[in-house]
C-alpha atoms as a PDB file:
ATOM      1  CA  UNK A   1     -18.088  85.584 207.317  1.00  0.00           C
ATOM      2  CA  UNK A   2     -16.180  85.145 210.465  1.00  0.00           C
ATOM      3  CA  UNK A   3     -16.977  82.781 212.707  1.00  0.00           C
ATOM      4  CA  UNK A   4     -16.310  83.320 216.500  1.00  0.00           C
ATOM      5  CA  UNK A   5     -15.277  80.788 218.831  1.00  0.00           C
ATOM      6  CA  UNK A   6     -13.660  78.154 216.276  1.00  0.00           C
ATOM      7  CA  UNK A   7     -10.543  76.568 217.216  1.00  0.00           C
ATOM      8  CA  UNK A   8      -8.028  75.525 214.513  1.00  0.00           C
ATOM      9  CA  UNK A   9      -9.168  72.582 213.568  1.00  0.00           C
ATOM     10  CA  UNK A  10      -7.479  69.575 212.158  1.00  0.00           C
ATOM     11  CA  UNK A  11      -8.692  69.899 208.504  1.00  0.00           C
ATOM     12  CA  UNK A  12      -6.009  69.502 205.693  1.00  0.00           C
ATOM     13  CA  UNK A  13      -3.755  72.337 205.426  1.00  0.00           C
ATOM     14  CA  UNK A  14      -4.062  73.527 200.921  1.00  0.00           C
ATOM     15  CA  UNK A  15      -2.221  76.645 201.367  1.00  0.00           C
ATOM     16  CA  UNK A  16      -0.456  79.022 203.586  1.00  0.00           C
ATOM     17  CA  UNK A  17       0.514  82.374 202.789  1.00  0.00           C
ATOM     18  CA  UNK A  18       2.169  85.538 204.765  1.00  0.00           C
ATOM     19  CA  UNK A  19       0.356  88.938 203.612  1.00  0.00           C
ATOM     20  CA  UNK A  20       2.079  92.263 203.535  1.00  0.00           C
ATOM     21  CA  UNK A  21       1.038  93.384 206.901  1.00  0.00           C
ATOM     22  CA  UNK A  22       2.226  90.032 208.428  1.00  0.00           C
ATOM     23  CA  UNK A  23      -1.026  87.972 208.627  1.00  0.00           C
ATOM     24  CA  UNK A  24      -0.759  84.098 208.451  1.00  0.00           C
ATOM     25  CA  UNK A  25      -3.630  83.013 205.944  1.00  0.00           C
ATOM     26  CA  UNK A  26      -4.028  79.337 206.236  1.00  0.00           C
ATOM     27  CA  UNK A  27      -6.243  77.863 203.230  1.00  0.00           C
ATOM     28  CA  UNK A  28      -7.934  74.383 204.237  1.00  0.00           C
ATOM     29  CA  UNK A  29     -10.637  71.865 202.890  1.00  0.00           C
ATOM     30  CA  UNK A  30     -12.917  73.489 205.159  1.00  0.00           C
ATOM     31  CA  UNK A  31     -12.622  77.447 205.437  1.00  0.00           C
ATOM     32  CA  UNK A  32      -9.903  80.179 205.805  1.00  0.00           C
ATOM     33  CA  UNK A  33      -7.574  80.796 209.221  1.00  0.00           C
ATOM     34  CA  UNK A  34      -6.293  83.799 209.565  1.00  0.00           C
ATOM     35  CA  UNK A  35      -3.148  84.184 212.409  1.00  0.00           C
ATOM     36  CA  UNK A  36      -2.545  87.613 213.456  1.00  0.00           C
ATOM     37  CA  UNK A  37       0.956  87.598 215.836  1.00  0.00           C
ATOM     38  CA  UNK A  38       0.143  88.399 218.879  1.00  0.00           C
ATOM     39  CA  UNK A  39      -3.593  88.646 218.534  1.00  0.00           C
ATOM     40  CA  UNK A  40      -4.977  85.085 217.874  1.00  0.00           C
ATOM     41  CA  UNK A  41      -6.705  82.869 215.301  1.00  0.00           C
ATOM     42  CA  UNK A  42      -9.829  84.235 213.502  1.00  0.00           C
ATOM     43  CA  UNK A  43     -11.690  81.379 210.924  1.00  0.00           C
ATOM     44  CA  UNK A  44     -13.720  82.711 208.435  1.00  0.00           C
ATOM     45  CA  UNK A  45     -16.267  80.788 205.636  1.00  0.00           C
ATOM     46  CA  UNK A  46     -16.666  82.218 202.478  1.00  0.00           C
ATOM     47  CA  UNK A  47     -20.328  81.576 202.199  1.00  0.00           C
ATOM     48  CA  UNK A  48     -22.769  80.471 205.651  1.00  0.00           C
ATOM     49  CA  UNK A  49     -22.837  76.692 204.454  1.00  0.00           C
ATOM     50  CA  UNK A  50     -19.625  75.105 206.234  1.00  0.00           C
ATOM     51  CA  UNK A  51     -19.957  71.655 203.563  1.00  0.00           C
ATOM     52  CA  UNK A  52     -20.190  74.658 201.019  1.00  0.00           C
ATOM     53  CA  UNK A  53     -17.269  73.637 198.072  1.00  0.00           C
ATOM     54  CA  UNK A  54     -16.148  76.827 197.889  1.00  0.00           C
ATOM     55  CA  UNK A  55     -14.666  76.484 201.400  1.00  0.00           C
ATOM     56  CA  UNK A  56     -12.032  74.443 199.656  1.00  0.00           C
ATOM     57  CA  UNK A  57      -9.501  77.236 200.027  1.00  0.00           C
ATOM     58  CA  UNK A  58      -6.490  75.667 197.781  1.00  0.00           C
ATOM     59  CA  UNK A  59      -4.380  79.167 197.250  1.00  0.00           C
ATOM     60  CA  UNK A  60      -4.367  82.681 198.348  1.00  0.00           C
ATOM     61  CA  UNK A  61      -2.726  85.909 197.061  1.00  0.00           C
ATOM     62  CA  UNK A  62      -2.317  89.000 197.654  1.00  0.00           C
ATOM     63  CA  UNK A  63      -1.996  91.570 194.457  1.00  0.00           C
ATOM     64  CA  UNK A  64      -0.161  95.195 194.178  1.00  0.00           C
ATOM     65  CA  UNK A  65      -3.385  96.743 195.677  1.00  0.00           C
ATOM     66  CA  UNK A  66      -3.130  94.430 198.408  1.00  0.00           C
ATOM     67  CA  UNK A  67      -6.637  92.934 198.132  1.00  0.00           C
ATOM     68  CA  UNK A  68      -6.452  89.115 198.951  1.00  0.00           C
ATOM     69  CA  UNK A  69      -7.737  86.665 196.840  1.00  0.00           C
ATOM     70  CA  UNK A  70      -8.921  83.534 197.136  1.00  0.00           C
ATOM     71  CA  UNK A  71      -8.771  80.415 195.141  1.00  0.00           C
ATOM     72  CA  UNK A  72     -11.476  77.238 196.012  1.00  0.00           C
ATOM     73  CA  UNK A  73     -12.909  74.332 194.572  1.00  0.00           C
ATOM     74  CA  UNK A  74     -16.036  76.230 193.360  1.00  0.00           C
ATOM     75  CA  UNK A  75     -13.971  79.914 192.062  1.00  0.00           C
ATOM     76  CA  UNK A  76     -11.683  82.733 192.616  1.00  0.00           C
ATOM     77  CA  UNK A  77     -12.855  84.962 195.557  1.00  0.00           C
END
């Protein structure tokens, strides 16, 4: 879920990761950033409760199909 309007916020940085089509994904103890260049900074929660553990992003990958994946406290997403 994105969530519009959310400035980047001074939680603690787990991961940060470039994907193939040159997106900043910044994991942190509280949801996912994602920096497009030149476009801005979208945040996005994995599930609607913010305090939710799996908001815990701690890694992020991208595989040979170029899905992303996340890894958090409460799974792999």
């Amino acid at each position: 879920m994105e969530v519009e309007g959310r400035h980047f916020d001074a939680y603690y940085v787990r991961t940060i990761f470039e994907s193939d089509d040159g997106h900043i994904w910044v994991g942190t103890t509280n949801g996912l950033y994602e920096i497009t260049p030149g476009k801005g900074i979208r945040f996005w929660l994995i599930e609607d409760d913010a305090s939710s553990p799996s908001n815990n992003v701690r890694a992020v990958f991208q595989d040979s199909r170029k899905r992303l994946w996340l890894g958090t406290s409460k799974g792999l997403y």
